[in-house]
Protein backbone atom coordinates (compact mmCIF):
# COMPACT_ATOMS: atom_id res chain seq x y z
CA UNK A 1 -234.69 134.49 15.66
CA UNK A 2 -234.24 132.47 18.78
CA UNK A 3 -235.77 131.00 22.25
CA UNK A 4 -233.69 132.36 25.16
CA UNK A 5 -232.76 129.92 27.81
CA UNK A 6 -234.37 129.63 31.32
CA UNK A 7 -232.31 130.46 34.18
CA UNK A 8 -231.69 134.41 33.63
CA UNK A 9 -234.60 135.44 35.64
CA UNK A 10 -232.21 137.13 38.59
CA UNK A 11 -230.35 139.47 35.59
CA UNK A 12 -233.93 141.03 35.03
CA UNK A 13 -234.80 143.08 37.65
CA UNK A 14 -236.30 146.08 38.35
CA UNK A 15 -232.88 147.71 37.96
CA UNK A 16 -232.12 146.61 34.81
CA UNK A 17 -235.51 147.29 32.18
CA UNK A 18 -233.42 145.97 28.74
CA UNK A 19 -234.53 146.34 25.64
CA UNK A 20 -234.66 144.07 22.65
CA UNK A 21 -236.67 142.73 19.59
CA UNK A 22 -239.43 139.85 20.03
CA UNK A 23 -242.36 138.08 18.52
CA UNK A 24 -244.10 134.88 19.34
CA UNK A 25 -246.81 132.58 17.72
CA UNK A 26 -249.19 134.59 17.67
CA UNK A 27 -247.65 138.04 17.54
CA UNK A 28 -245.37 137.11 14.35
CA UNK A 29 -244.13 141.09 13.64
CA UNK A 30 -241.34 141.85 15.51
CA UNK A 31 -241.83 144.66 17.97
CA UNK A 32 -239.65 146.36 20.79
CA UNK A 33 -239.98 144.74 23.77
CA UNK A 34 -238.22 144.77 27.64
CA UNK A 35 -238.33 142.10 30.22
CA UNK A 36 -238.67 142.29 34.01
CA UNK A 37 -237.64 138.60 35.60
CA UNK A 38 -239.33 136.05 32.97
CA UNK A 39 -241.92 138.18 31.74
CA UNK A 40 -241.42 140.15 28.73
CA UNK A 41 -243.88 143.31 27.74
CA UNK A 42 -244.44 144.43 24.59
CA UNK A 43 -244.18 148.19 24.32
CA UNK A 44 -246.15 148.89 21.40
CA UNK A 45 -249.34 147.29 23.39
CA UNK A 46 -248.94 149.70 26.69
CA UNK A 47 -251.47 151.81 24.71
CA UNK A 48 -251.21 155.41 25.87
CA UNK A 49 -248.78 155.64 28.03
CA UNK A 50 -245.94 157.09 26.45
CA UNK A 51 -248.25 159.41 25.30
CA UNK A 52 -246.81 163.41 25.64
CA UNK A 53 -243.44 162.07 25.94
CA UNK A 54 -241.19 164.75 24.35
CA UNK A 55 -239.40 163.41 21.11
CA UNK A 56 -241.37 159.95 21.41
CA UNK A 57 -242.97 158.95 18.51
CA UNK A 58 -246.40 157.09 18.52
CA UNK A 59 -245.03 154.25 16.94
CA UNK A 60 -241.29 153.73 17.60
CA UNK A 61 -241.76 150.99 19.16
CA UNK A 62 -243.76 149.04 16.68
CA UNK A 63 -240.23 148.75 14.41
CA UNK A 64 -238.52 145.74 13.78
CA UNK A 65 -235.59 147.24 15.02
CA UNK A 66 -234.65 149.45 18.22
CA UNK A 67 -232.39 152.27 15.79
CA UNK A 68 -235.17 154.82 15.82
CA UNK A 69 -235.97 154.43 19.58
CA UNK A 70 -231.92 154.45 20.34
CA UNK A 71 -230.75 157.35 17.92
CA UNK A 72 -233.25 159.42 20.31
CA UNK A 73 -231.89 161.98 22.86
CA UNK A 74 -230.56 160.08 26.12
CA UNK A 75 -232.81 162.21 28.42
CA UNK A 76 -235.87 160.26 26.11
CA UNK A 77 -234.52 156.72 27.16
CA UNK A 78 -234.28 157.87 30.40
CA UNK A 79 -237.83 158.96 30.77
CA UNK A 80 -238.72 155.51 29.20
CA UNK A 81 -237.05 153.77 31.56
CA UNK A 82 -239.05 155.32 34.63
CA UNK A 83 -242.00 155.13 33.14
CA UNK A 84 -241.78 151.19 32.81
CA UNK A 85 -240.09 151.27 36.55
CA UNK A 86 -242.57 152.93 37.91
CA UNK A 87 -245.41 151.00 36.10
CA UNK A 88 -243.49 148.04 37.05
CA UNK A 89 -244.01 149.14 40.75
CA UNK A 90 -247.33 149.51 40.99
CA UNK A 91 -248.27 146.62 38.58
CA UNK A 92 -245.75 143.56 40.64
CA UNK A 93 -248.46 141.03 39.30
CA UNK A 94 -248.23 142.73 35.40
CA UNK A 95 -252.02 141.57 35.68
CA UNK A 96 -253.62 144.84 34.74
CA UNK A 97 -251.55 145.75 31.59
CA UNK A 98 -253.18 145.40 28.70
CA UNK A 99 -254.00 141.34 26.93
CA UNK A 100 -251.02 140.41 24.74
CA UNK A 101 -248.62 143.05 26.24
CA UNK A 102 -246.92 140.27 29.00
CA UNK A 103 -245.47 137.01 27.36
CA UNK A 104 -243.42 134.68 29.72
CA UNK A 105 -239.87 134.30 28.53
CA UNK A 106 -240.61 130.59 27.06
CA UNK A 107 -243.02 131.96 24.37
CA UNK A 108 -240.93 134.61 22.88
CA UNK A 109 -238.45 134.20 20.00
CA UNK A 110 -235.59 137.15 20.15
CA UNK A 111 -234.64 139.11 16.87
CA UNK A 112 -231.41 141.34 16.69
CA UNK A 113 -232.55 144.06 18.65
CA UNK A 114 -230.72 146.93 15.89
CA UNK A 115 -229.96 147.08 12.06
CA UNK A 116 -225.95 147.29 12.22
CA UNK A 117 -224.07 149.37 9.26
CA UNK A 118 -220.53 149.10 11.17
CA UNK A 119 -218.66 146.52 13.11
CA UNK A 120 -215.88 147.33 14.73
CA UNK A 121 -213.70 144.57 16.54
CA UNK A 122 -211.00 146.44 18.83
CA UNK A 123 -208.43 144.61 21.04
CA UNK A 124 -208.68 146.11 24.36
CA UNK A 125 -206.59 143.62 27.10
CA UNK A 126 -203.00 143.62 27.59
CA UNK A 127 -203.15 139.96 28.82
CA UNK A 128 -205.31 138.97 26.16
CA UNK A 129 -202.97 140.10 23.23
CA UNK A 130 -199.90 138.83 25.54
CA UNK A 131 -201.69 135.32 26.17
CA UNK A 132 -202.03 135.49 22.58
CA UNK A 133 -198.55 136.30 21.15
CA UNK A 134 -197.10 133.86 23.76
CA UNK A 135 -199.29 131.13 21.99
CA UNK A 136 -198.00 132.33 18.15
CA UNK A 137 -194.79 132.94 18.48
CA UNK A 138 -193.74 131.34 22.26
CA UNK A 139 -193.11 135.39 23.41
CA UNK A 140 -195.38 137.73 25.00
CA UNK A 141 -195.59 141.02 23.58
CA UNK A 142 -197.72 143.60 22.98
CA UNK A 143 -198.40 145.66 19.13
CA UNK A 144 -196.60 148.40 19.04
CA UNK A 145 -199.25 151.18 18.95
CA UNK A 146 -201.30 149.53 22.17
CA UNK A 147 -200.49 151.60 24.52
CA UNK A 148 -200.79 154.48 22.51
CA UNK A 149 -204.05 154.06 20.85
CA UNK A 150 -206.81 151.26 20.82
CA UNK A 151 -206.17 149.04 18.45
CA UNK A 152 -209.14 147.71 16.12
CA UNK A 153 -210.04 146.46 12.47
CA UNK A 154 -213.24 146.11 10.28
CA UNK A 155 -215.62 143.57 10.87
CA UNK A 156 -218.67 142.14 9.02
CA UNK A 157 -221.55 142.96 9.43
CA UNK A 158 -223.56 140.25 7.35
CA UNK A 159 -222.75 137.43 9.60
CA UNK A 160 -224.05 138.93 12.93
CA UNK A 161 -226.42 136.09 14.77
CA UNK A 162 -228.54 136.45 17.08
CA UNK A 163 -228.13 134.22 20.08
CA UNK A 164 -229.01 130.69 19.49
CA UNK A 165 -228.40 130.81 15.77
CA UNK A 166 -226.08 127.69 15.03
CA UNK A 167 -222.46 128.74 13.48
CA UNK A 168 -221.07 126.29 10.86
CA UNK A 169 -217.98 125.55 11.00
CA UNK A 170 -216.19 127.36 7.99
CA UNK A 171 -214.00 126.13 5.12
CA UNK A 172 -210.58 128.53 4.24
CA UNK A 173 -206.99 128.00 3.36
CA UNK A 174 -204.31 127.28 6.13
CA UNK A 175 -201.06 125.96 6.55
CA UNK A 176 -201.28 122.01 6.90
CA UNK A 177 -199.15 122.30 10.16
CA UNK A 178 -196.42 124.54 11.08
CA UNK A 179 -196.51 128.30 9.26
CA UNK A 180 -194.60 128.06 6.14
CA UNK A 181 -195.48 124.45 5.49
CA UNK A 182 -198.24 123.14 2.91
CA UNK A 183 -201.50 124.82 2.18
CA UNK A 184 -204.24 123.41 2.17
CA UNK A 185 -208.23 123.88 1.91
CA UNK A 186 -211.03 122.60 3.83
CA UNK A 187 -213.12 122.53 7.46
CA UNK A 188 -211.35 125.30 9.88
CA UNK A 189 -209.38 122.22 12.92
CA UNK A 190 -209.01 125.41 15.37
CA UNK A 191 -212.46 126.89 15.65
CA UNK A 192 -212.46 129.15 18.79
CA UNK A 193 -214.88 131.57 20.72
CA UNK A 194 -214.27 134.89 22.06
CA UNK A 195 -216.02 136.42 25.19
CA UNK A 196 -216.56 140.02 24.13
CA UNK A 197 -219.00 143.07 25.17
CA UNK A 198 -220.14 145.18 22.90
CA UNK A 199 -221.23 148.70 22.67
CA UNK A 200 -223.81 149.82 20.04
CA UNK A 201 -224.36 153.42 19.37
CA UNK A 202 -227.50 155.24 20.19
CA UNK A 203 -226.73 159.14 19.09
CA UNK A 204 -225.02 158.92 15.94
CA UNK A 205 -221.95 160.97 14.83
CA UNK A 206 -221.70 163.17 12.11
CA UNK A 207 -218.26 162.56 9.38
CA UNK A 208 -215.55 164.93 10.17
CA UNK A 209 -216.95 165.47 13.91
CA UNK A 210 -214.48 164.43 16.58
CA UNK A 211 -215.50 162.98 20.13
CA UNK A 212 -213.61 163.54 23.52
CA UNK A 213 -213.70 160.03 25.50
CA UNK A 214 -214.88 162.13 28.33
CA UNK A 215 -217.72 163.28 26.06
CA UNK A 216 -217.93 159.63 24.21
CA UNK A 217 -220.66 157.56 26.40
CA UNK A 218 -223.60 160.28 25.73
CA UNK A 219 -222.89 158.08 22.07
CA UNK A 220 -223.72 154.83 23.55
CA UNK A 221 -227.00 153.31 23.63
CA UNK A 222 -226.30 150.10 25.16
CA UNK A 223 -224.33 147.11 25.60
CA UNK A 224 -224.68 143.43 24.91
CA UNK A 225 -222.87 139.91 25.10
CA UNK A 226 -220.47 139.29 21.77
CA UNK A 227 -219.15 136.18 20.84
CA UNK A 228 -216.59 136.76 18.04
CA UNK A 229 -215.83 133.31 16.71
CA UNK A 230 -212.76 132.58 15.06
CA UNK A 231 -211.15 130.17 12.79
CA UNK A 232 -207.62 130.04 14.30
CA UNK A 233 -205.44 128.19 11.19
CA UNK A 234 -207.34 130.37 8.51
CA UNK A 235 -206.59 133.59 10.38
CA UNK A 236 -203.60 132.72 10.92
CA UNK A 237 -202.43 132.30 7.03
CA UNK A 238 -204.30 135.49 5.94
CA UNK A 239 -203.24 137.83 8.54
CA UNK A 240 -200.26 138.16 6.56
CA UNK A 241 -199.97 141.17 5.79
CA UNK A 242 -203.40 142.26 6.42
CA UNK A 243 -205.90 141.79 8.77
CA UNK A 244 -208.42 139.11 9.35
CA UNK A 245 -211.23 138.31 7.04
CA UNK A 246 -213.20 135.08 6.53
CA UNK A 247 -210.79 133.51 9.65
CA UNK A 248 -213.92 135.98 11.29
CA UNK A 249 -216.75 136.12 9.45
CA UNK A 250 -218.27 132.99 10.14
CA UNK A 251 -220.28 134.26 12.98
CA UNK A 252 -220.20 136.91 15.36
CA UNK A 253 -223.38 135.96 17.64
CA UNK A 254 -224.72 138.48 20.22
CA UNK A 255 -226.99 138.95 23.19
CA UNK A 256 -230.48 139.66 22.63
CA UNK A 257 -230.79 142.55 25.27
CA UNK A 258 -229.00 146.11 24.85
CA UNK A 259 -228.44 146.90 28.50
CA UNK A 260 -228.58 150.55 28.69
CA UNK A 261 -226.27 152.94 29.79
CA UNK A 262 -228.45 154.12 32.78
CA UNK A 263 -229.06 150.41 33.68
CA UNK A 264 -224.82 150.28 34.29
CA UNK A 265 -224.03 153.45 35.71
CA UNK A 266 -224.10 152.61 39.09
CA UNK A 267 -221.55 149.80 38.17
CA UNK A 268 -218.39 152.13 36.24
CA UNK A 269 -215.21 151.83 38.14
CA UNK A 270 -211.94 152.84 37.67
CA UNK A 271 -209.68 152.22 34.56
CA UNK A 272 -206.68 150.74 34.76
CA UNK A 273 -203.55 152.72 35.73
CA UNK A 274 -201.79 153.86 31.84
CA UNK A 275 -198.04 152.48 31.44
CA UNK A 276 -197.54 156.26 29.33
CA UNK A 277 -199.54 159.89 28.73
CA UNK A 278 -202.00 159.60 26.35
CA UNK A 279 -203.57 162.14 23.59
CA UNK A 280 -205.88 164.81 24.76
CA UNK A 281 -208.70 163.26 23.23
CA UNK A 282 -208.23 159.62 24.76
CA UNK A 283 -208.30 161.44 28.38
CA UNK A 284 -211.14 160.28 30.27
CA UNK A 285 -212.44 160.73 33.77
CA UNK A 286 -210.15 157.91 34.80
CA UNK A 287 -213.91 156.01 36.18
CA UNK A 288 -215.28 154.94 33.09
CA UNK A 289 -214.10 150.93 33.05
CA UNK A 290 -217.26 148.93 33.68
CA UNK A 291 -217.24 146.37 36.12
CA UNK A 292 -219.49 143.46 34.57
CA UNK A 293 -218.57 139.74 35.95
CA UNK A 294 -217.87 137.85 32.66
CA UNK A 295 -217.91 133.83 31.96
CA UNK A 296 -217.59 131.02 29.32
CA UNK A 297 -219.30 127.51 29.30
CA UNK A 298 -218.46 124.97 26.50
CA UNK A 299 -221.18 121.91 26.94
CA UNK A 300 -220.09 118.91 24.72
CA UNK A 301 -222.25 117.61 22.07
CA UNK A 302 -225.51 115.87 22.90
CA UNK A 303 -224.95 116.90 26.64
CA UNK A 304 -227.37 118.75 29.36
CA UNK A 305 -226.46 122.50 29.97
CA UNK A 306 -225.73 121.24 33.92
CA UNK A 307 -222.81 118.88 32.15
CA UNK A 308 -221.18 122.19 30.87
CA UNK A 309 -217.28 123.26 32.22
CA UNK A 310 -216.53 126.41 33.04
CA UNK A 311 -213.34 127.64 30.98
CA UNK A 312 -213.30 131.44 31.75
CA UNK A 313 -214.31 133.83 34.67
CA UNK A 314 -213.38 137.18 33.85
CA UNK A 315 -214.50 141.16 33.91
CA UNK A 316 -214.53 143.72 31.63
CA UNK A 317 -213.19 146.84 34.04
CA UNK A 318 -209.90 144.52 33.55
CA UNK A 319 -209.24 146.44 29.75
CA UNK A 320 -206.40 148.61 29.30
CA UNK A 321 -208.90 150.72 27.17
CA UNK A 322 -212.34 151.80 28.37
CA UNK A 323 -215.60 151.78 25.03
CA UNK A 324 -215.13 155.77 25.45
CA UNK A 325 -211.74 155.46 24.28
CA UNK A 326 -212.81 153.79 21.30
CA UNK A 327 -215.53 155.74 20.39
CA UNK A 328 -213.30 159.08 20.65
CA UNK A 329 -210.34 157.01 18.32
CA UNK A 330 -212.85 155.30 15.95
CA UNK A 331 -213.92 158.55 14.64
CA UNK A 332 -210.40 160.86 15.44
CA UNK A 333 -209.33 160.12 11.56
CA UNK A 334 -212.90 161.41 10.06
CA UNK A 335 -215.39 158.47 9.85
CA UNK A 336 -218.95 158.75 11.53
CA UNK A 337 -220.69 156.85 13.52
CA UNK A 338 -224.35 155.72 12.87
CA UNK A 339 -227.25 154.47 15.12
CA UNK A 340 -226.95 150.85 15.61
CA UNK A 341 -222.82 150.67 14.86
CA UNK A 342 -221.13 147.92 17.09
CA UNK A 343 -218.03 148.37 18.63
CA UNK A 344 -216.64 145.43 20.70
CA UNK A 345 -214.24 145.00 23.18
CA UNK A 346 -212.24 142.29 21.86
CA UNK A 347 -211.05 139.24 23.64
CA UNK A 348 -212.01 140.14 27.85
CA UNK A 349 -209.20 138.14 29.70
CA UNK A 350 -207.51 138.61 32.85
CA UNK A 351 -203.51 137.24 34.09
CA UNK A 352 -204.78 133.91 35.70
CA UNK A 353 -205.13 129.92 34.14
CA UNK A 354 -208.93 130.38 34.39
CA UNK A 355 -209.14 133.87 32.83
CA UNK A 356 -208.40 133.00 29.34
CA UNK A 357 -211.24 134.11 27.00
CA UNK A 358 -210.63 132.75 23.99
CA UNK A 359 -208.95 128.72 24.07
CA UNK A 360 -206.11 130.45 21.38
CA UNK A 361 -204.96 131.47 25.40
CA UNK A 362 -204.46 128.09 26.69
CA UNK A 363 -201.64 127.75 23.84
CA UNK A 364 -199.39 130.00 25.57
CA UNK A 365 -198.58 126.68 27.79
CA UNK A 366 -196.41 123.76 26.74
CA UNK A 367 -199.50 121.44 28.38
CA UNK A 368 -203.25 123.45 27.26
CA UNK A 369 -206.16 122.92 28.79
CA UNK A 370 -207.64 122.01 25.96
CA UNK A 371 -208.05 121.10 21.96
CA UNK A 372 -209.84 123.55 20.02
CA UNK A 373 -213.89 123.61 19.40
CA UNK A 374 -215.24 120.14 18.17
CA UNK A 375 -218.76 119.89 15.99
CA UNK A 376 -221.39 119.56 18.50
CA UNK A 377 -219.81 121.63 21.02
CA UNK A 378 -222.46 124.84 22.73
CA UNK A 379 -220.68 127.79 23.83
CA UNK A 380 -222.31 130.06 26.55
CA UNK A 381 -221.25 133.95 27.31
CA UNK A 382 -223.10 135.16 30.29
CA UNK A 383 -222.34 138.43 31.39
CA UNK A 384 -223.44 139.93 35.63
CA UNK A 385 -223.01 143.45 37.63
CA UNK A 386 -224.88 143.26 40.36
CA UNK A 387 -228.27 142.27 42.05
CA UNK A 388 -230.99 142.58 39.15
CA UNK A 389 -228.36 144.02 36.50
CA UNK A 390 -227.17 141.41 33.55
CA UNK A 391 -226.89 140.38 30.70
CA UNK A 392 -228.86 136.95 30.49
CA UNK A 393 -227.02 134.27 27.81
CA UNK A 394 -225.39 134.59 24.46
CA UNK A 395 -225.28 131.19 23.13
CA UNK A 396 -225.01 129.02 19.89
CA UNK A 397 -223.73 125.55 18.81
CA UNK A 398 -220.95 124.55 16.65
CA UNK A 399 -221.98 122.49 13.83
CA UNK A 400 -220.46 121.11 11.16
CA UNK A 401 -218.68 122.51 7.84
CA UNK A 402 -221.12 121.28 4.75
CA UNK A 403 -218.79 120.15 1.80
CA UNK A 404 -218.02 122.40 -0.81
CA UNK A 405 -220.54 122.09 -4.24
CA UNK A 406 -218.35 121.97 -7.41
């Protein structure tokens, strides 16, 4: 658990109605919760007022986790949401709900708002994996199936942190300096963040049962902040031939509040124009990119938040491939999808100097920016659409590798 950070009040509004997993001193079982400015309400207090509600349990919201309350129809989230607008409305003060249902944003610790089973890390911007092959190998290119398919792997599910949770920075094998030369063991020396967004399934699909992208968001529940941190120099050495594995399992730290679905639609734009045809079931309405403002802010160690550089300004309606796309190709070979799955975006970066999100970018020039993540170091993903509509922070601190016990 973790104490979100002032300053997020404006992402809150009456627009938005999040939802996420709390408790505080005195209410120590975490509960469902959503937040309007700096006030959060705990749903299990607003005693009778879901009551009737079609499909709504009596108690969903007293779980430590949001999976039951997300796997439910998308007409029942809806519903919910008006209800607390419209309560909202006529309550501006929150002064006549019910004692202990309003905390102020300071007194809450945040929990991961849903149980995960699957993680899946996709790869979704052409200047991302160009920045990125520039900075390997000194050319841009592209994997040969991206413009066919999304391109993904397998990620872990056991080292998902919520915001605020330190990440320690993690021992592995790499090469001592250029590939090829001596291996060695230790402390990862090229620890880097990743500015991500993440969708996480609300109605789950069944094994065997295939998904149309234009069909795919009634599968979303919501979306939150994802910072996939990787260990450069280990990734590097194992990705031969396979994928990655502990050069990204260190941490993968997200946002405390799912932003639903509803709470984005009036912010979907248009996808990028497609270099060839796709397959029928990767067609999509061709206005299903979302348009949410991203950024990165690195603070050094022992330094105020207001001494923090930004390093990235970017957007997600910038990927070649939209969530819906993934969700229709994740399952296309048989697998299912369950409440609570993740599926990220993978690195969100645009062409310019500024619109690197992940410092493995900055590489791709002769002179970069800047040296990879030092001990100490904060990293802050903040994620905006529009007046009322964000994402608030997802933040932690790099600290350092503990030796190894022999």
């Amino acid at each position: 658990m973790s104490s979100p950070l002032q300053g997020y009040s404006s992402h809150f509004g009456i627009d938005n109605i999040p939802f996420g997993i709390a408790t505080t001193k005195s209410q120590t079982t975490p509960t469902a919760v959503t937040r309007i400015n700096d006030n959060v309400i705990f749903l299990s207090k607003l005693e009778g007022m879901f009551d009737g509600m079609p499909d709504l349990a009596t108690d969903v919201f007293g779980k430590s986790s949001l999976n039951a309350f997300a796997a439910l129809p998308r007409s029942v989230h809806q519903a919910v949401r008006k209800q607390l607008q419209d309560l909202i409305r006529k309550n501006e003060t929150l002064k006549s709900l019910p004692i202990g249902a309003v905390e102020n944003i300071d007194t809450v610790f945040m929990h991961l708002p849903v149980e995960v089973g699957d993680f899946t890390d996709f790869s979704l911007s052409s200047d991302h994996v160009q920045n990125a092959s520039e900075a390997m190998t000194g050319q841009r290119s592209v994997p040969p199936s991206f413009y066919s398919q999304p391109v993904g792997y397998a990620g872990r599910c056991s080292s998902l942190d919520i915001s605020g949770t330190p990440v320690e920075r993690p021992l592995g094998h790499f090469f001592e300096g250029k590939p090829g030369s001596k291996v060695v063991f230790g402390p990862c020396k090229r620890m880097d963040y990743e500015l991500e967004v993440g969708a996480i399934v609300g109605k789950p699909v069944a094994r065997k049962q295939r998904v149309l992208a234009s069909k795919a968001d009634e599968h979303v529940f919501g979306y939150v902040l994802v910072n996939d941190w990787s260990a450069r120099d280990i990734q590097g050495f194992e990705m031969a031939p396979l994928g990655p594995l502990n050069g990204k399992n260190a941490s993968t730290t997200i946002s405390p509040w799912v932003i639903t679905s509803d709470a984005l639609s009036a912010y979907r734009t248009s996808s990028p124009p497609r270099k060839q045809e796709v397959q029928p079931h990767l067609a999509d309405s061709g206005n299903d990119a979302l348009d949410i403002k991203l950024e990165v802010r690195v603070t050094p160690a022992g330094a105020a938040e207001s001494e923090s550089k930004t390093w990235c300004k970017s957007n997600v309606s910038w990927m070649y491939w939209t969530i819906s796309q993934c969700i229709a190709h994740q399952v296309i070979g048989g697998c299912g999808l369950r409440t609570g799955d993740l599926l990220a975006t993978g690195t969100v970066s645009g062409g310019g100097d500024d619109e690197h999100g992940c410092i493995m970018e900055y590489y791709a020039s002769k002179t970069p920016a800047r040296g990879y993540l030092e001990d100490g170091e904060t990293v802050t993903l903040t994620g905006y659409c529009g007046e009322g509509v964000g994402f608030g922070e997802c933040v932690a601190t790099l600290t350092p590798s503990r030796e190894l016990e022999v």
